[in-house]
N, C-alpha and C. Protein backbone atom coordinates (compact mmCIF):
# COMPACT_ATOMS: atom_id res chain seq x y z
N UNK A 1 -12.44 6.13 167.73
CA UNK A 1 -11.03 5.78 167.57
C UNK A 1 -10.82 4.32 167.93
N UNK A 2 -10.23 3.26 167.03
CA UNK A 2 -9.47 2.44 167.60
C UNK A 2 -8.08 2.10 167.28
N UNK A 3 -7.04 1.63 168.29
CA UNK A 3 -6.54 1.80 168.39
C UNK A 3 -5.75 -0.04 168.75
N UNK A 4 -4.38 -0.38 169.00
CA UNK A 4 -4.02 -1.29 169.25
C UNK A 4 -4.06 -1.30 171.19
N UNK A 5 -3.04 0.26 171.36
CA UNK A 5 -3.13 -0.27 172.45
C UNK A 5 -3.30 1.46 173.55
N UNK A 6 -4.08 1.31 174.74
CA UNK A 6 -4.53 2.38 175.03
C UNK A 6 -3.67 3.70 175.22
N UNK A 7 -2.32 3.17 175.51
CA UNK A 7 -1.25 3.87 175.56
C UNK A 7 -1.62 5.23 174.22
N UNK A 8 -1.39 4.38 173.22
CA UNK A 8 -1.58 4.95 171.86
C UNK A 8 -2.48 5.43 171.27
N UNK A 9 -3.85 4.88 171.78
CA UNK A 9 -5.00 5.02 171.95
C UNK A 9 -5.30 7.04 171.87
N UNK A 10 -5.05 6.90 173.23
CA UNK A 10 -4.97 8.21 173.94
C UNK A 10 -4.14 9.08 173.51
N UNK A 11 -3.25 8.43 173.42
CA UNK A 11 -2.07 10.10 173.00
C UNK A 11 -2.35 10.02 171.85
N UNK A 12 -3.05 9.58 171.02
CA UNK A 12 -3.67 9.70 169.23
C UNK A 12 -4.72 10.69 169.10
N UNK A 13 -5.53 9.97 170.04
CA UNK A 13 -6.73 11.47 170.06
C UNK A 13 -6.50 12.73 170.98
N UNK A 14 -5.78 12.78 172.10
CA UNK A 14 -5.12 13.78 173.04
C UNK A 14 -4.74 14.85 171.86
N UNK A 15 -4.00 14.59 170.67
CA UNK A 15 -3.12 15.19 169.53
C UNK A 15 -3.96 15.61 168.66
N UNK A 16 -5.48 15.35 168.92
CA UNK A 16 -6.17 16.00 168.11
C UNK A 16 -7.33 16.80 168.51
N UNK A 17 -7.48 16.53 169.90
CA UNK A 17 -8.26 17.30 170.52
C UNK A 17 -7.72 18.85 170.81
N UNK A 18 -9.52 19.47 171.19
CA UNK A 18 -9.22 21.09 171.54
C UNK A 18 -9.65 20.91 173.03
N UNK A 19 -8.98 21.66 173.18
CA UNK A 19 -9.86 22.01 174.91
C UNK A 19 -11.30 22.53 174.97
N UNK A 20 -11.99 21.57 176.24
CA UNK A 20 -13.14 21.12 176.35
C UNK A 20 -13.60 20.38 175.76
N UNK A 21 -13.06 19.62 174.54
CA UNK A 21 -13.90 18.66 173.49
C UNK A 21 -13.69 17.03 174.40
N UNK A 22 -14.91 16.56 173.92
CA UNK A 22 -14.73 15.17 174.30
C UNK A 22 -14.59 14.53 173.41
N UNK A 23 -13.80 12.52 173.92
CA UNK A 23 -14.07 11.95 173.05
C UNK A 23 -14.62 10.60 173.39
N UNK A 24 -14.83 9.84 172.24
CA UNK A 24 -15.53 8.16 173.09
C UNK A 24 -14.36 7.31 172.37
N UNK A 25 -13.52 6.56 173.38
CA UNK A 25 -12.35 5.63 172.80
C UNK A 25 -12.80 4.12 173.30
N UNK A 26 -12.80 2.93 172.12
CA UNK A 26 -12.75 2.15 172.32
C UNK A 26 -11.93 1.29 171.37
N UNK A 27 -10.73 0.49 172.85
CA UNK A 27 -9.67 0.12 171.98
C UNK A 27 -10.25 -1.32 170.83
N UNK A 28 -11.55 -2.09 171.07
CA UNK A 28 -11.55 -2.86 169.75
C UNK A 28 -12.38 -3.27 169.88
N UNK A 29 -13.47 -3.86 168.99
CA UNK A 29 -14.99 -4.07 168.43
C UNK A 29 -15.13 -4.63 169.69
N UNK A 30 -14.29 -5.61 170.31
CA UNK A 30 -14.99 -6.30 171.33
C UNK A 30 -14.78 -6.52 173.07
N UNK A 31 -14.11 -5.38 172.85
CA UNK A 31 -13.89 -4.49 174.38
C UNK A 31 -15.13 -4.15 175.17
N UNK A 32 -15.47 -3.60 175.98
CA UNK A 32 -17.00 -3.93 176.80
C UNK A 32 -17.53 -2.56 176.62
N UNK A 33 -17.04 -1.55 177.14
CA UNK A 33 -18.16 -0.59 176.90
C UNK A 33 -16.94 0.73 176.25
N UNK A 34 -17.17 1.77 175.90
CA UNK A 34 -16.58 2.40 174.89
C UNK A 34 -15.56 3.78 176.31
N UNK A 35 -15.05 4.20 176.40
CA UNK A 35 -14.11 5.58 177.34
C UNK A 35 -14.34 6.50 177.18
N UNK A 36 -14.70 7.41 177.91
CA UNK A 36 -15.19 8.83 177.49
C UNK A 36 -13.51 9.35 177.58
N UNK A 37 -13.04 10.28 177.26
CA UNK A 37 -12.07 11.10 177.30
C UNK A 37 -12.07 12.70 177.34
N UNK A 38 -12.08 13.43 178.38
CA UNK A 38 -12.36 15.04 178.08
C UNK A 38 -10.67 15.79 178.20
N UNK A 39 -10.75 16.16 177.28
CA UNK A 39 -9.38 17.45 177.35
C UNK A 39 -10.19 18.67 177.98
N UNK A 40 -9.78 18.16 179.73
CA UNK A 40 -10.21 20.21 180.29
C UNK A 40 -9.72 20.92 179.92
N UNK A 41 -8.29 20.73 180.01
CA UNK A 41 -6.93 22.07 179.74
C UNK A 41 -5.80 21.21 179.33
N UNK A 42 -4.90 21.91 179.16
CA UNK A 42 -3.40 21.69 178.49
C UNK A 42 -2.63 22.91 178.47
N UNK A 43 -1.63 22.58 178.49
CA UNK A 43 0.01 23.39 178.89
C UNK A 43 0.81 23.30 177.73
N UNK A 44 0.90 24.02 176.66
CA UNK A 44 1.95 24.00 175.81
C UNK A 44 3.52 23.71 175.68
N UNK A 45 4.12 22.54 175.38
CA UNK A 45 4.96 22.58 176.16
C UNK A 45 6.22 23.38 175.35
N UNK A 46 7.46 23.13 175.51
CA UNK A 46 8.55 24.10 175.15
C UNK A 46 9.11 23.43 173.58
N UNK A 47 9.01 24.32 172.51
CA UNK A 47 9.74 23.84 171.43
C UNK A 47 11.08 23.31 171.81
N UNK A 48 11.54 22.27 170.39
CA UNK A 48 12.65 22.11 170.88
C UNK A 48 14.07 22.98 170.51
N UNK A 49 13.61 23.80 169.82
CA UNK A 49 14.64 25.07 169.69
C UNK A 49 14.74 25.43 170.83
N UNK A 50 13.85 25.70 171.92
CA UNK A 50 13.80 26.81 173.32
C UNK A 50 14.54 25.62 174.29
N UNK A 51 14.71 24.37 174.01
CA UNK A 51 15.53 23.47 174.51
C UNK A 51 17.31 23.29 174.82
N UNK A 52 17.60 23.50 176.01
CA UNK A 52 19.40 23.20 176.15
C UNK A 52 19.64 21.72 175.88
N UNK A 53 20.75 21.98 175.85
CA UNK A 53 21.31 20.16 175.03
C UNK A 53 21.09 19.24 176.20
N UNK A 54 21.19 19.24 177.34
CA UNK A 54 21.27 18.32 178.35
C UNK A 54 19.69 18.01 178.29
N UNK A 55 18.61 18.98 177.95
CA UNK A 55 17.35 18.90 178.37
C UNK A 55 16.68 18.07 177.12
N UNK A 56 16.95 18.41 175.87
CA UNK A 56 17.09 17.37 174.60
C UNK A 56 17.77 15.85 174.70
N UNK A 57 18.89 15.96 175.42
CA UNK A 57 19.56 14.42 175.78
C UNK A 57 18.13 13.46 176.75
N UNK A 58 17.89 14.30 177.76
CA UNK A 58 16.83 13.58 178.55
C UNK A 58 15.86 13.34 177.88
N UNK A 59 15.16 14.08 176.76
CA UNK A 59 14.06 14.05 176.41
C UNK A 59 14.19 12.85 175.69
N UNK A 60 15.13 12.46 174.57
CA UNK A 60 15.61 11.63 173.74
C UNK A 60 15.48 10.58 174.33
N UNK A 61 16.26 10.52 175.75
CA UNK A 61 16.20 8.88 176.29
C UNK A 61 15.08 8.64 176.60
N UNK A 62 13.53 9.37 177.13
CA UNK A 62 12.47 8.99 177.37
C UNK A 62 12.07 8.60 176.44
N UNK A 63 12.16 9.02 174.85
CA UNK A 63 11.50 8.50 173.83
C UNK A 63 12.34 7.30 173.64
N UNK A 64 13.69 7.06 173.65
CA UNK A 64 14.10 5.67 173.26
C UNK A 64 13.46 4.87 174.28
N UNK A 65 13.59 4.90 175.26
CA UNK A 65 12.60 4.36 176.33
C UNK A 65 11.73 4.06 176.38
N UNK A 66 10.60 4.39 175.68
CA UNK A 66 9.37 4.56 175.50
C UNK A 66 9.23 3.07 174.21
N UNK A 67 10.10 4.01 172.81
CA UNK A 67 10.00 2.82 172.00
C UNK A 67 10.69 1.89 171.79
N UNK A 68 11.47 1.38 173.04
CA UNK A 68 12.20 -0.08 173.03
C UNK A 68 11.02 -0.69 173.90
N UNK A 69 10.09 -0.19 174.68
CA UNK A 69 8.67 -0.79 175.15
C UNK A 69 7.53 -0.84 174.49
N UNK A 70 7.53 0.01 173.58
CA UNK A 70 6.53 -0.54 172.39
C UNK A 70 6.59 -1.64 171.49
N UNK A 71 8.56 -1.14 171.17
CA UNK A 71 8.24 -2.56 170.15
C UNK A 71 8.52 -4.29 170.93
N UNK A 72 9.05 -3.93 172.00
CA UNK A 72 8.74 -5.05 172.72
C UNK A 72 7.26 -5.51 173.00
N UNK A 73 6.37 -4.84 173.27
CA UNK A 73 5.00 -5.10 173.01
C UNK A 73 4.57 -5.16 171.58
N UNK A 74 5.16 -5.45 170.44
CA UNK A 74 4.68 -5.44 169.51
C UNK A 74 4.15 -4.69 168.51
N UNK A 75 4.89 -3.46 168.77
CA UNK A 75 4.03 -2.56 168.23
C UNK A 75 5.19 -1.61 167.63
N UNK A 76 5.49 -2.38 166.35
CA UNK A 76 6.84 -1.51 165.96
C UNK A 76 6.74 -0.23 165.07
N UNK A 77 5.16 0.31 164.52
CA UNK A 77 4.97 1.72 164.41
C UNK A 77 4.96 2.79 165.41
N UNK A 78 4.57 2.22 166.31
CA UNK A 78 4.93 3.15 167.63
C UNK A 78 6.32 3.50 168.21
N UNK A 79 6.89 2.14 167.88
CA UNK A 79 8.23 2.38 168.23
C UNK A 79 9.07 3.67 167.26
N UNK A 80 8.93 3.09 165.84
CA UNK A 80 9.30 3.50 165.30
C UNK A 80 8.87 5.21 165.25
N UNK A 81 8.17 5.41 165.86
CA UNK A 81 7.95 7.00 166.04
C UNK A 81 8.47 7.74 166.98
N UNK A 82 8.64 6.99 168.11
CA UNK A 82 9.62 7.28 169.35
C UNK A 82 10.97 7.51 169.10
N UNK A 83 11.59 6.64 168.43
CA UNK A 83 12.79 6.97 167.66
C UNK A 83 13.10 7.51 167.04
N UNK A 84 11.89 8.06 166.15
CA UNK A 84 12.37 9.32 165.10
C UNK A 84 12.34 10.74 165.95
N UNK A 85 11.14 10.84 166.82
CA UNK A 85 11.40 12.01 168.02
C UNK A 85 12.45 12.02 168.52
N UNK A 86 13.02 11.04 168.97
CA UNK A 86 14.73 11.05 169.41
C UNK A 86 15.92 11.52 168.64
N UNK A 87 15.52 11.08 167.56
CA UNK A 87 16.43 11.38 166.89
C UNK A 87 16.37 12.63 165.95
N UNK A 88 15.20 13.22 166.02
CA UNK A 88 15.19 14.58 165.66
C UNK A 88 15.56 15.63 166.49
N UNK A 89 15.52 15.62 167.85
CA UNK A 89 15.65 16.35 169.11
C UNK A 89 17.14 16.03 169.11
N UNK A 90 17.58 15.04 168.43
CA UNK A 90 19.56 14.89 168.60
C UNK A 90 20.20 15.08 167.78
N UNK A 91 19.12 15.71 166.38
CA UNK A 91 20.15 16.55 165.84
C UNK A 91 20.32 18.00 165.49
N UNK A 92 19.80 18.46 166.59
CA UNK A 92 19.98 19.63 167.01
C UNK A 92 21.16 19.94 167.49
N UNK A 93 21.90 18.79 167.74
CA UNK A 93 22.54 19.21 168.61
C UNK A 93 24.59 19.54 168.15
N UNK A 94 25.26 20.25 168.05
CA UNK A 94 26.54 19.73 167.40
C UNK A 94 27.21 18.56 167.49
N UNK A 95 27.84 18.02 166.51
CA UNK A 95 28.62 16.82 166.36
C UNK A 95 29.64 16.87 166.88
N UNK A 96 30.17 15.54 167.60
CA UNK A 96 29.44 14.30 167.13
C UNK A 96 28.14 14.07 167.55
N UNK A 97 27.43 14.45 168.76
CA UNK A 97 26.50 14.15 169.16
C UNK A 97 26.35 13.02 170.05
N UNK A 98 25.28 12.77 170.94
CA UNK A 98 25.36 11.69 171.93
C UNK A 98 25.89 10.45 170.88
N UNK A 99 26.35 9.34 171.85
CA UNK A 99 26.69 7.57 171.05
C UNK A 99 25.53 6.92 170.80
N UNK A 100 24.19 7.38 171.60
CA UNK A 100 22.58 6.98 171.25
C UNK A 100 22.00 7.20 170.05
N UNK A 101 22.62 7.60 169.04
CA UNK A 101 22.18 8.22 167.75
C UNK A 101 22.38 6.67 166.74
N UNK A 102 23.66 6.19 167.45
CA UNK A 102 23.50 5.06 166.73
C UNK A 102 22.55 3.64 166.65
N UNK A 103 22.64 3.71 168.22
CA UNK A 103 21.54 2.52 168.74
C UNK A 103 20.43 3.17 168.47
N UNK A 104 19.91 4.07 168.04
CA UNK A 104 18.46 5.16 167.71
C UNK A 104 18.45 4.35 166.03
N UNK A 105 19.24 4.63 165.58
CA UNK A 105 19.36 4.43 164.14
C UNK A 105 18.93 3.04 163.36
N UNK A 106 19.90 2.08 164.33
CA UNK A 106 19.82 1.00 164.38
C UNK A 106 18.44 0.05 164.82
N UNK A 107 17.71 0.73 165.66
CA UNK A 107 16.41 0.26 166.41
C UNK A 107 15.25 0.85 165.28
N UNK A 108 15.32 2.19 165.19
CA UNK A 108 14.54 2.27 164.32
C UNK A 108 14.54 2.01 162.67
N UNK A 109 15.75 1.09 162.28
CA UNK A 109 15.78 0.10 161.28
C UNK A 109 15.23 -1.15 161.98
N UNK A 110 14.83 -1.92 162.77
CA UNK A 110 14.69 -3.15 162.91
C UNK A 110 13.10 -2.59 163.00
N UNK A 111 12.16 -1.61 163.40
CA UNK A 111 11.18 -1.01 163.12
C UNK A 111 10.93 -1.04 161.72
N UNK A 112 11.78 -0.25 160.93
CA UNK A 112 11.29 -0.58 159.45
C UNK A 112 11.26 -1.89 158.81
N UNK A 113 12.03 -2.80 158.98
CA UNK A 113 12.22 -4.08 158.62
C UNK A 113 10.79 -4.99 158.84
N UNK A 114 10.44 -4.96 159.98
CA UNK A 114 8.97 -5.31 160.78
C UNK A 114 7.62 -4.85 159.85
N UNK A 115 7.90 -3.45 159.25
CA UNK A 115 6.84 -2.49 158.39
C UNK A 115 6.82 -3.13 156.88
N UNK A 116 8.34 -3.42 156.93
CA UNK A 116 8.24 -3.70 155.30
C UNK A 116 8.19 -2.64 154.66
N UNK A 117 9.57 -1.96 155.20
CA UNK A 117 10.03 -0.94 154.47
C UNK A 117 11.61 -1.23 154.34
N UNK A 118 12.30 -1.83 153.53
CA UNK A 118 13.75 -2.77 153.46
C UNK A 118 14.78 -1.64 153.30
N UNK A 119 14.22 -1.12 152.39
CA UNK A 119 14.97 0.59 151.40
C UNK A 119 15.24 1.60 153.29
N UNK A 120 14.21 2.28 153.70
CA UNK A 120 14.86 2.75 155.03
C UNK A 120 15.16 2.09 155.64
N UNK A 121 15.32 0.70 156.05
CA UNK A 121 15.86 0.24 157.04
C UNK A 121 17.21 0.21 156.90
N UNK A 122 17.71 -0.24 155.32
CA UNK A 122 19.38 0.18 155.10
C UNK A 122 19.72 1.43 155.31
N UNK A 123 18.60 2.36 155.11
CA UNK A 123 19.01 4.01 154.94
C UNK A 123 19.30 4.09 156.61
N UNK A 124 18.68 3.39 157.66
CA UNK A 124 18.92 3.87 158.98
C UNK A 124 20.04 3.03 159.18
N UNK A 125 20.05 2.32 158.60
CA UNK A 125 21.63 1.22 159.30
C UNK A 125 22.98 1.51 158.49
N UNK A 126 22.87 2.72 157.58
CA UNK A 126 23.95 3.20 156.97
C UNK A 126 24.43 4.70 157.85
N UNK A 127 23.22 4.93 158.51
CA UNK A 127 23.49 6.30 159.04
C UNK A 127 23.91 5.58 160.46
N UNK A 128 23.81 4.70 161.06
CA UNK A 128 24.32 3.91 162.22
C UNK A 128 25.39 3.52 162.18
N UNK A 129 25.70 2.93 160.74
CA UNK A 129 27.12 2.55 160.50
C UNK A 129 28.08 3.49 160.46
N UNK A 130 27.57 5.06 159.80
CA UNK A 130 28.66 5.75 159.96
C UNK A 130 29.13 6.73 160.99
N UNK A 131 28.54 6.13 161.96
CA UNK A 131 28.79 6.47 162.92
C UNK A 131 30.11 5.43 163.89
N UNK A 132 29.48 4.45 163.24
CA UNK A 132 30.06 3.36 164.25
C UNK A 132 29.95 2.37 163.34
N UNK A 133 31.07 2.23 162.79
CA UNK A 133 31.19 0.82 161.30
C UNK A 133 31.14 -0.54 161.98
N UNK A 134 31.31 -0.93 163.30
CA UNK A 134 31.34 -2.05 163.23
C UNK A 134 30.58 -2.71 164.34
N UNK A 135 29.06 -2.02 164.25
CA UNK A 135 27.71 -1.89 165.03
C UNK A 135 27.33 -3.07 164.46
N UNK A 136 27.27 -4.31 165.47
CA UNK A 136 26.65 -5.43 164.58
C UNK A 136 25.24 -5.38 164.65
N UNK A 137 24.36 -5.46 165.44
CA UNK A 137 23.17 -5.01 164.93
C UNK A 137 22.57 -4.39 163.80
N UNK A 138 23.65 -3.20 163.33
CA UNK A 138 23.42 -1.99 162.32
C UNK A 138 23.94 -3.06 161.06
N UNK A 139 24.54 -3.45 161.18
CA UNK A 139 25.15 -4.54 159.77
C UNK A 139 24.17 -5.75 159.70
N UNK A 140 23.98 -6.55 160.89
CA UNK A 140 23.40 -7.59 160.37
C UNK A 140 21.68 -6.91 160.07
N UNK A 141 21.08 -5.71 160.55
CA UNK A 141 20.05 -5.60 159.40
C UNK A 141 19.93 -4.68 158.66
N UNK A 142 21.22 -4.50 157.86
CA UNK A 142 21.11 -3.91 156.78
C UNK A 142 21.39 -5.11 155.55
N UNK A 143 21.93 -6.02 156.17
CA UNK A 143 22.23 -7.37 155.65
C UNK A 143 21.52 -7.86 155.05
N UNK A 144 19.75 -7.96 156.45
CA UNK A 144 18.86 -8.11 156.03
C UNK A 144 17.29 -7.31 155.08
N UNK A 145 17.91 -6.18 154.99
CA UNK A 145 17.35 -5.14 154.11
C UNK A 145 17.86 -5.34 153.03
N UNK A 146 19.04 -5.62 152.89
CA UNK A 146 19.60 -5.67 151.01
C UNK A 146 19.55 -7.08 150.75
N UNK A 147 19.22 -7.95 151.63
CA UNK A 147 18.70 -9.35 151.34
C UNK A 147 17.36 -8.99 150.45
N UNK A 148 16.17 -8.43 151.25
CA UNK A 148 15.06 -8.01 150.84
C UNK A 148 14.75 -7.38 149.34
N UNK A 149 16.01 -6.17 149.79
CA UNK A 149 15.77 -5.46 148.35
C UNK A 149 16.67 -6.32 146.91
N UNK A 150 17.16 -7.53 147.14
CA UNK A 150 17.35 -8.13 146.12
C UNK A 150 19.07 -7.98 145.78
N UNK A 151 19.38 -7.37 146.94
CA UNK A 151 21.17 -7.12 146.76
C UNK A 151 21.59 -8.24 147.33
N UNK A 152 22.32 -9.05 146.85
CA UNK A 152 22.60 -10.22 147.66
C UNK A 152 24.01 -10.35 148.16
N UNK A 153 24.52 -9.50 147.14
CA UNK A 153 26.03 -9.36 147.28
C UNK A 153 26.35 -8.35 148.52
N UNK A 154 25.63 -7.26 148.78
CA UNK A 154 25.84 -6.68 149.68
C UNK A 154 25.14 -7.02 150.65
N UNK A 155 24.01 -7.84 150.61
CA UNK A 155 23.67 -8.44 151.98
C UNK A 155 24.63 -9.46 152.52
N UNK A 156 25.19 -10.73 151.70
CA UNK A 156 26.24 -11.47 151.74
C UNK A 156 27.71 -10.61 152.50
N UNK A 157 27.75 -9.64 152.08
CA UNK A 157 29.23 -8.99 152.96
C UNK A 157 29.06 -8.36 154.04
N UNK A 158 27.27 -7.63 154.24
CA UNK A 158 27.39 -7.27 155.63
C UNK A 158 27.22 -8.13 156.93
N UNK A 159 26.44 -9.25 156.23
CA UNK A 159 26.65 -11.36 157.38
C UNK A 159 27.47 -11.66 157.38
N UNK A 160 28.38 -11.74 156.50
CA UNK A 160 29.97 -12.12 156.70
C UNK A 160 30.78 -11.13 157.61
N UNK A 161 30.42 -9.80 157.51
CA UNK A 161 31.25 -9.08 158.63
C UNK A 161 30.72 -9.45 160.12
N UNK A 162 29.47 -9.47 160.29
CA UNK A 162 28.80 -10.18 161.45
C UNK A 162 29.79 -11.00 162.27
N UNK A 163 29.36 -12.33 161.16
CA UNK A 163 30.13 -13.87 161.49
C UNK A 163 31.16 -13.69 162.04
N UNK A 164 32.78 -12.89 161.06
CA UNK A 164 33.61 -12.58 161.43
C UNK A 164 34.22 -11.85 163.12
N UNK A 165 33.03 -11.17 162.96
CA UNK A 165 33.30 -10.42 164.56
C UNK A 165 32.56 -11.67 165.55
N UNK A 166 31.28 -12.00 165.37
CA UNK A 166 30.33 -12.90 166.71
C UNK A 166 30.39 -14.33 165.39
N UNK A 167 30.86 -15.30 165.33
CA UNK A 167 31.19 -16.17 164.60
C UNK A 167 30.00 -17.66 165.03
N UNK A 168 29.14 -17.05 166.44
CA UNK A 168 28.00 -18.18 167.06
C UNK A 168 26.85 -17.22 166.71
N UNK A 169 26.72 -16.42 166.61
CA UNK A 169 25.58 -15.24 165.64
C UNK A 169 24.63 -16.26 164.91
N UNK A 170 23.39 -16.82 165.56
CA UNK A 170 22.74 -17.10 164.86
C UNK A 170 21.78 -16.73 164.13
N UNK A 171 21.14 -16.01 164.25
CA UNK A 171 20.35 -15.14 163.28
C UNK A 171 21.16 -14.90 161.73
N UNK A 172 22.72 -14.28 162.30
CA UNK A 172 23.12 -13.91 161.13
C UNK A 172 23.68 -15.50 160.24
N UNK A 173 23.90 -16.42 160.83
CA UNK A 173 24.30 -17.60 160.53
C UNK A 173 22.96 -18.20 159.54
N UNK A 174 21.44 -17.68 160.07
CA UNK A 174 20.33 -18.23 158.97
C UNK A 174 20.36 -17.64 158.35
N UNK A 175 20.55 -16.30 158.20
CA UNK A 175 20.22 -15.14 157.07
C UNK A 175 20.94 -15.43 156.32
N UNK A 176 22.13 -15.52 156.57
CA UNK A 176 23.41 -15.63 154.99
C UNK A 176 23.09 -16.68 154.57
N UNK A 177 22.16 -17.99 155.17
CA UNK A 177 21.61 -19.39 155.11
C UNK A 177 20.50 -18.83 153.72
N UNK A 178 20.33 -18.52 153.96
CA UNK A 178 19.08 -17.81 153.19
C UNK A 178 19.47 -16.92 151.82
N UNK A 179 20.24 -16.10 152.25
CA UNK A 179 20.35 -15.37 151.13
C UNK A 179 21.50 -16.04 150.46
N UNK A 180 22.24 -17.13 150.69
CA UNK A 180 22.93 -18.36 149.32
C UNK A 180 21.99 -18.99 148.26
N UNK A 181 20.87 -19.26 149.30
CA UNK A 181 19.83 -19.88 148.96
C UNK A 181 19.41 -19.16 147.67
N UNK A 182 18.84 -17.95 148.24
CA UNK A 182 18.02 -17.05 146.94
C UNK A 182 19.28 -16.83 146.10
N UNK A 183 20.55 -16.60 146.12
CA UNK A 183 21.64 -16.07 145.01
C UNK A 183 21.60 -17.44 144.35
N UNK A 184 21.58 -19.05 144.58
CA UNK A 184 21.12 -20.02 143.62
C UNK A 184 20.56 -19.90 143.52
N UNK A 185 19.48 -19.83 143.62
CA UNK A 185 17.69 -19.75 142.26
C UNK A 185 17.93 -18.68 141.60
N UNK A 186 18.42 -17.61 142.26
CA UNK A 186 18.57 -16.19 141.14
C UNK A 186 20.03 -16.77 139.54
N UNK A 187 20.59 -17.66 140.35
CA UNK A 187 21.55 -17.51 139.33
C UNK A 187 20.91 -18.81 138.34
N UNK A 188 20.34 -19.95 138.70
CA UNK A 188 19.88 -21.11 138.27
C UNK A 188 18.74 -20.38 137.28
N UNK A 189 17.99 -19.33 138.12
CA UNK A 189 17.10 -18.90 136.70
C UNK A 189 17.26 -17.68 135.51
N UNK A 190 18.90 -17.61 135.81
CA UNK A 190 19.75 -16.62 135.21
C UNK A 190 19.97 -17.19 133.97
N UNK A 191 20.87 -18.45 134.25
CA UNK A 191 21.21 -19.63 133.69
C UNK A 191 19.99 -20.24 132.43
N UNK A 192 19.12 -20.37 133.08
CA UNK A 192 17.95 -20.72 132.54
C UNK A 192 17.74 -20.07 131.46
N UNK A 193 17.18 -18.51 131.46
CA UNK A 193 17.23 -17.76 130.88
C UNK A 193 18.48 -17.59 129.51
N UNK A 194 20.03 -18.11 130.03
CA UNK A 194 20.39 -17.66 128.97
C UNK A 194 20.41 -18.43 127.54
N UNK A 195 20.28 -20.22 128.26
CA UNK A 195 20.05 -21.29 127.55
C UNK A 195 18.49 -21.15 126.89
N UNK A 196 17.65 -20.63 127.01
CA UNK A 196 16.48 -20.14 125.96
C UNK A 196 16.65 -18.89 125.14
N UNK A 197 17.72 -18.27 125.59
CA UNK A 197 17.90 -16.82 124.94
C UNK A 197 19.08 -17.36 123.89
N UNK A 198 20.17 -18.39 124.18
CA UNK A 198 21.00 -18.54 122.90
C UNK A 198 21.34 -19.88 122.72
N UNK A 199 19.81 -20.87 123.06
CA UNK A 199 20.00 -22.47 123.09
C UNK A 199 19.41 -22.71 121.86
């Protein structure tokens, strides 16, 4: 197994081991000598159906917890898996549901964005938004997801709602910098196009 980081390392092969099996982990070609790992035993733990809501709320915040420290270490597939455990364990639960569903939503869009996946990252910052329409985080990267996916117009209105609310927002101040940018060349080679099509 290798792995980025041992954290992940371990709970990768832990998830695939049987009891009594060993394994040899070494996190990268040039790490020094390789980890033995033995699974003696293990404890099954409790589905999350057999789970009360307060005991699902806790569980949730350990995983947001978990992957706001992954992707701070860099490691925004990990994160992004922590968040989806969270947010599967919260919607179990009746609506509205904890206010963490949104910052869940929202985090694990700035995860997809990182992957280079543009399409879910709006899909998580639309389900953030409707929760909470005027989540700037949740807007400015969905802003930057429909920047990506080539919407410019709707990336353009969700930076402008940004601006409007945090008006020193710099991030969102380059992005809309950016996506003017690409809506001239898109329209300049629009233009282009129509003067060879009826020049």
């Amino acid at each position: 197994w290798r792995e980025g980081t041992w954290g992940e390392l371990i709970e990768k092969c832990l998830e695939s081991m049987c009891q009594g099996e060993e394994a040899e982990l070494q996190l990268s070609e040039h790490s020094e000598s390789p980890f033995r790992l033995t699974l003696a035993s293990f404890t099954q733990g409790r589905d999350s159906w057999e789970l009360d809501a307060s005991e699902k709320e806790a569980l949730a915040r350990e995983e947001r917890a978990r992957g706001t420290e992954l992707f701070r270490a860099g490691n925004p597939e990990g994160a992004a898996r922590c968040y989806g455990r969270a947010l599967r364990l919260l919607l179990t639960l009746p609506p509205p549901g904890p206010p963490e569903r949104t910052v869940l939503h929202a985090n694990l869009a700035a995860c997809q964005l990182l992957l280079g996946q543009p399409q879910l990252a709006a899909q998580s910052c639309d389900r953030a938004l409707e929760r909470e329409p005027d989540h700037l985080k949740a807007l400015y990267r969905r802003g930057v997801a429909q920047a990506a996916l080539g919407n410019l117009e709707k990336a353009t209105a969700d930076l402008r709602k940004v601006l409007e609310v945090d008006p020193k927002n710099r991030a969102a101040q380059e992005e809309l910098g950016k996506v003017i940018i690409q809506g001239k060349k898109q329209d300049a080679g629009l233009a282009q196009g129509l003067r060879k099509m009826f020049g």
